[in-house]
Protein backbone atom coordinates (compact mmCIF):
# COMPACT_ATOMS: atom_id res chain seq x y z
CA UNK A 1 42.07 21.35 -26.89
CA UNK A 2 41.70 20.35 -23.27
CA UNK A 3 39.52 23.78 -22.37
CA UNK A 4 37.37 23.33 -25.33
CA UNK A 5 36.52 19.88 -24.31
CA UNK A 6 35.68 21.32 -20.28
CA UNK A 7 33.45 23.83 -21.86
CA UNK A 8 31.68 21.14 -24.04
CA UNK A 9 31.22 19.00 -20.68
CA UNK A 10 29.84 21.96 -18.82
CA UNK A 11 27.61 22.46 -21.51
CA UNK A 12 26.62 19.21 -22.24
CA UNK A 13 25.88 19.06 -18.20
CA UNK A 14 23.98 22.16 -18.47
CA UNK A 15 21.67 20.72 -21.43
CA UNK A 16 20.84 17.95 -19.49
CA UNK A 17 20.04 19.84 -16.19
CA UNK A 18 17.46 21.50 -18.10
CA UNK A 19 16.19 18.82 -20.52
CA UNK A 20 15.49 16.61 -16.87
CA UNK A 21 12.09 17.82 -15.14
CA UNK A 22 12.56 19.18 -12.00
CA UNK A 23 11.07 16.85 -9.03
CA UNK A 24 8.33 19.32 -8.45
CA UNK A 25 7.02 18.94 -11.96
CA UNK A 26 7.47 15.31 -12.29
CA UNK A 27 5.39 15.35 -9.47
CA UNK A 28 2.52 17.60 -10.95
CA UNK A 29 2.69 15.04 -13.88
CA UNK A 30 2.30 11.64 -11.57
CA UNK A 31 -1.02 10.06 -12.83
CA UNK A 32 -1.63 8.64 -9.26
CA UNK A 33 -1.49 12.32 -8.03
CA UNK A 34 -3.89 13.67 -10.77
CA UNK A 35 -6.25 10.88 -10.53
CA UNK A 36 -6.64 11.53 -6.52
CA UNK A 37 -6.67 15.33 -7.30
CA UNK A 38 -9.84 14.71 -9.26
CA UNK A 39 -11.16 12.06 -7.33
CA UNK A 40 -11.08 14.95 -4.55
CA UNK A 41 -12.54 17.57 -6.76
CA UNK A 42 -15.37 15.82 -7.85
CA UNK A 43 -15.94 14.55 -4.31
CA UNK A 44 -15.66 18.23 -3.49
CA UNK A 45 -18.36 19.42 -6.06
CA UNK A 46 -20.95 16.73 -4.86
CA UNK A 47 -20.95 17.78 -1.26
CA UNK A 48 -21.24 21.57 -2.50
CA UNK A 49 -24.12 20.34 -4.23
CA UNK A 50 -25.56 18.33 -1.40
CA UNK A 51 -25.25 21.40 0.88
CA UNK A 52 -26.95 23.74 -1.02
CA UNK A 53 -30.14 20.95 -0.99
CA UNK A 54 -29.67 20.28 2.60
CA UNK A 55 -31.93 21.87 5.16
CA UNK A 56 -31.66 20.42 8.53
CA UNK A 57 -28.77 22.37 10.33
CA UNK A 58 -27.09 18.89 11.74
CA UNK A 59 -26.99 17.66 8.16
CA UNK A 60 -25.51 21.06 6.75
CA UNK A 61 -22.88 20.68 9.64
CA UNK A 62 -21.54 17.47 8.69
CA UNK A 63 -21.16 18.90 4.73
CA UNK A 64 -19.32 22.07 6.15
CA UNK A 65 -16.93 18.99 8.25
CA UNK A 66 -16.42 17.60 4.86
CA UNK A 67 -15.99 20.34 2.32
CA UNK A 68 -13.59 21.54 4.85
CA UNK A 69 -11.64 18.01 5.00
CA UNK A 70 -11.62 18.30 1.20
CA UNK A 71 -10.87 21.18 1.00
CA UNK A 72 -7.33 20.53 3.36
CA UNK A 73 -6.61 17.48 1.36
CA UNK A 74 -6.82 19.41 -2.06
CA UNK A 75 -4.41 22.02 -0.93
CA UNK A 76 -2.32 19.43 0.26
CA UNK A 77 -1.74 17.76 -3.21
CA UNK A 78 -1.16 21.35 -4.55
């Protein structure tokens, strides 16, 4: 009776282990997280835009700066 009540711990352990989110996708489900991701993306998609109106070389610079700086920050979160 003793071995039968092991193997229904283990597998009550192992149930749980897999019914519990790992910490990598708790973290892809943190609304703070998904709210900066598409804070960033929509940041990102309004300097693309800029850049493809801008004309002066200084001002297309500065865009590159910051597409590139949004781009590093995206990857970051992902």
């Amino acid at each position: 009776m003793a071995r039968g009540f092991e193997s229904k711990a283990v597998a009550d352990q192992q149930d749980a282990a897999q019914a519990e989110p790992s910490s990598r996708e708790a973290e892809l489900r943190d609304p703070a997280r998904i709210a900066r991701l598409k804070q960033l993306q929509l940041s990102r998609a309004d300097v693309q835009n800029r850049l493809e109106r801008a004309q002066a070389p200084p001002h297309r610079e500065v865009l590159l700066r910051a597409l590139a700086a949004l781009d590093a920050e995206i990857a970051a979160l992902d």
